[in-house]
Each structure stands twice: as structure tokens, then as C-alpha cells.
N, C-alpha and C. Protein backbone atom coordinates (compact mmCIF):
# COMPACT_ATOMS: atom_id res chain seq x y z
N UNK A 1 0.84 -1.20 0.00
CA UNK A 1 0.00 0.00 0.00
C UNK A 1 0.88 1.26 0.00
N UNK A 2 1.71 1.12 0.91
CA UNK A 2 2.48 2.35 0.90
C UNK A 2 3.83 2.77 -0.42
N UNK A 3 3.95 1.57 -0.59
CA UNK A 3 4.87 1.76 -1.64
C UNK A 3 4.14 1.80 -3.32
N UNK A 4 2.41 1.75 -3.52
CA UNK A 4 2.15 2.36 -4.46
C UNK A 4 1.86 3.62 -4.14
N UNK A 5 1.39 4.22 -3.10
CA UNK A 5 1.21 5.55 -2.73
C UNK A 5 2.46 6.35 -3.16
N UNK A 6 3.75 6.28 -2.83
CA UNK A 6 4.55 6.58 -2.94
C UNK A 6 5.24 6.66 -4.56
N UNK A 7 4.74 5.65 -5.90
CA UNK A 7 4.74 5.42 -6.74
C UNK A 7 4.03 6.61 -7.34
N UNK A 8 2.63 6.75 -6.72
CA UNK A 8 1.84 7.93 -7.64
C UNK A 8 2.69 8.98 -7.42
N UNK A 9 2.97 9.35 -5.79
CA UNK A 9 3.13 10.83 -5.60
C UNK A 9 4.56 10.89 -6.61
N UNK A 10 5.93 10.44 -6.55
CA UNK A 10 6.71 10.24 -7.94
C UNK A 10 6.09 10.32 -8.86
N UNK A 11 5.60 9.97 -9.83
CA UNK A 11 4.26 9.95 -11.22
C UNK A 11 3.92 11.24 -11.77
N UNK A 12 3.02 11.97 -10.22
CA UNK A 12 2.63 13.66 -10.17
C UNK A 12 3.59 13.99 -10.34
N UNK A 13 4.82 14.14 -9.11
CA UNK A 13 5.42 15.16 -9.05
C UNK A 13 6.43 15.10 -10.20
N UNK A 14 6.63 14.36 -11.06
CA UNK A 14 7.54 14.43 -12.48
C UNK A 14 6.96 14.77 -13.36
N UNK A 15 5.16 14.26 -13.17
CA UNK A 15 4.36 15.08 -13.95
C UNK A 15 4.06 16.43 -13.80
N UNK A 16 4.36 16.93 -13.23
CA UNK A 16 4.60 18.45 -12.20
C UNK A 16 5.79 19.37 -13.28
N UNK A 17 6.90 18.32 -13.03
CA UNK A 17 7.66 19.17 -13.67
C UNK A 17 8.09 19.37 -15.07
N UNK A 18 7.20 18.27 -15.80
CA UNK A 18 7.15 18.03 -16.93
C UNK A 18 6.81 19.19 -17.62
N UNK A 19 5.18 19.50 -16.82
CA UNK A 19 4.17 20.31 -17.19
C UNK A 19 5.10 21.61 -16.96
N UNK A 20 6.10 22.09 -15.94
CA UNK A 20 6.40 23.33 -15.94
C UNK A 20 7.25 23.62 -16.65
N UNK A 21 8.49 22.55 -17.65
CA UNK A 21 9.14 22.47 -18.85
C UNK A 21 8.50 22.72 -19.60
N UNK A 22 7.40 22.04 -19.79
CA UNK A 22 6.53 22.72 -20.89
C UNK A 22 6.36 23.97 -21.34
N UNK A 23 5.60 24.58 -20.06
CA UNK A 23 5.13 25.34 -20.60
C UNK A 23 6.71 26.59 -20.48
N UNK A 24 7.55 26.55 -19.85
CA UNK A 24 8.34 27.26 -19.97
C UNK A 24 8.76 27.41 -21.29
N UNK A 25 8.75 26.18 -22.23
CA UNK A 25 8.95 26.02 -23.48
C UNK A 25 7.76 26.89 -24.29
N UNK A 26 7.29 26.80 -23.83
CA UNK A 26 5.97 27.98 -24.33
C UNK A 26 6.12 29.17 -24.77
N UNK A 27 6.59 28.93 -23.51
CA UNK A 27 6.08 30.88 -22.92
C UNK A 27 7.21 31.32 -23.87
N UNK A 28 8.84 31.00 -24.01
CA UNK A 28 9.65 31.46 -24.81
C UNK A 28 9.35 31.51 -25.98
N UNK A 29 8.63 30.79 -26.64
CA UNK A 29 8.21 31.12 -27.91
C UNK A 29 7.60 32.30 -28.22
N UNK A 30 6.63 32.20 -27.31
CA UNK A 30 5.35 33.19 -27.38
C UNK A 30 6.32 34.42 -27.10
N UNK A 31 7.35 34.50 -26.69
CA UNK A 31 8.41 35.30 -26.23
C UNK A 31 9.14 35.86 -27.87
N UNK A 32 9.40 34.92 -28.28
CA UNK A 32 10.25 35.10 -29.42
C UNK A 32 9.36 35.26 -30.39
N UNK A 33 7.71 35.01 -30.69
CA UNK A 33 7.22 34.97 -31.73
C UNK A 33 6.85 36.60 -31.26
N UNK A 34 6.73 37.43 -30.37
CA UNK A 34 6.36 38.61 -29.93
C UNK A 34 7.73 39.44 -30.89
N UNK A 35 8.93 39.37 -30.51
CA UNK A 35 9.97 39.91 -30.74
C UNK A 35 9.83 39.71 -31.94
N UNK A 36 9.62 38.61 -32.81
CA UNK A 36 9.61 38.92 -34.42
C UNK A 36 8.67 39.75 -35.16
N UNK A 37 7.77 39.98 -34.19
CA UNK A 37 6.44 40.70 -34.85
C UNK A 37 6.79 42.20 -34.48
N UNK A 38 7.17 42.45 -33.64
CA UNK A 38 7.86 43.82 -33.82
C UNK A 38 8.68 44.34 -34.31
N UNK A 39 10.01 43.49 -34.88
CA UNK A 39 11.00 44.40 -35.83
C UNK A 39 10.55 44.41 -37.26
């Protein structure tokens, strides 16, 4: 029991940081597609 509990919370929390790679990967775009539209 405890050692699948422990399985999910690992699971989330990589899914955690997956999701905040992500979107960091995002946001720079949206970053860089801004900067091209202005020069």
C-alpha cells in the first residue's frame, strides 16, 4: 500500500515538472514569436 502511494506521488510530481518544462517552453516562444512581430 504504501509503496504504491509513494509510486503515484513520484508519477505527479515528475508530472509536475514536466508540465512546468513545458510550458516554460511555451512561454519562450510566445516570447520570441512577440519579438519577431515587432521588428
Amino acid at each position: 500500500m504504501n509503496k504504491k502511494l509513494i509510486e503515484l506521488q513520484v508519477k505527479l510530481w515528475l508530472y509536475g515538472i514536466n508540465n512546468i518544462f513545458n510550458s516554460n517552453i511555451q512561454f519562450k516562444g510566445l516570447i520570441k514569436d512577440g519579438e519577431n512581430k515587432n521588428e
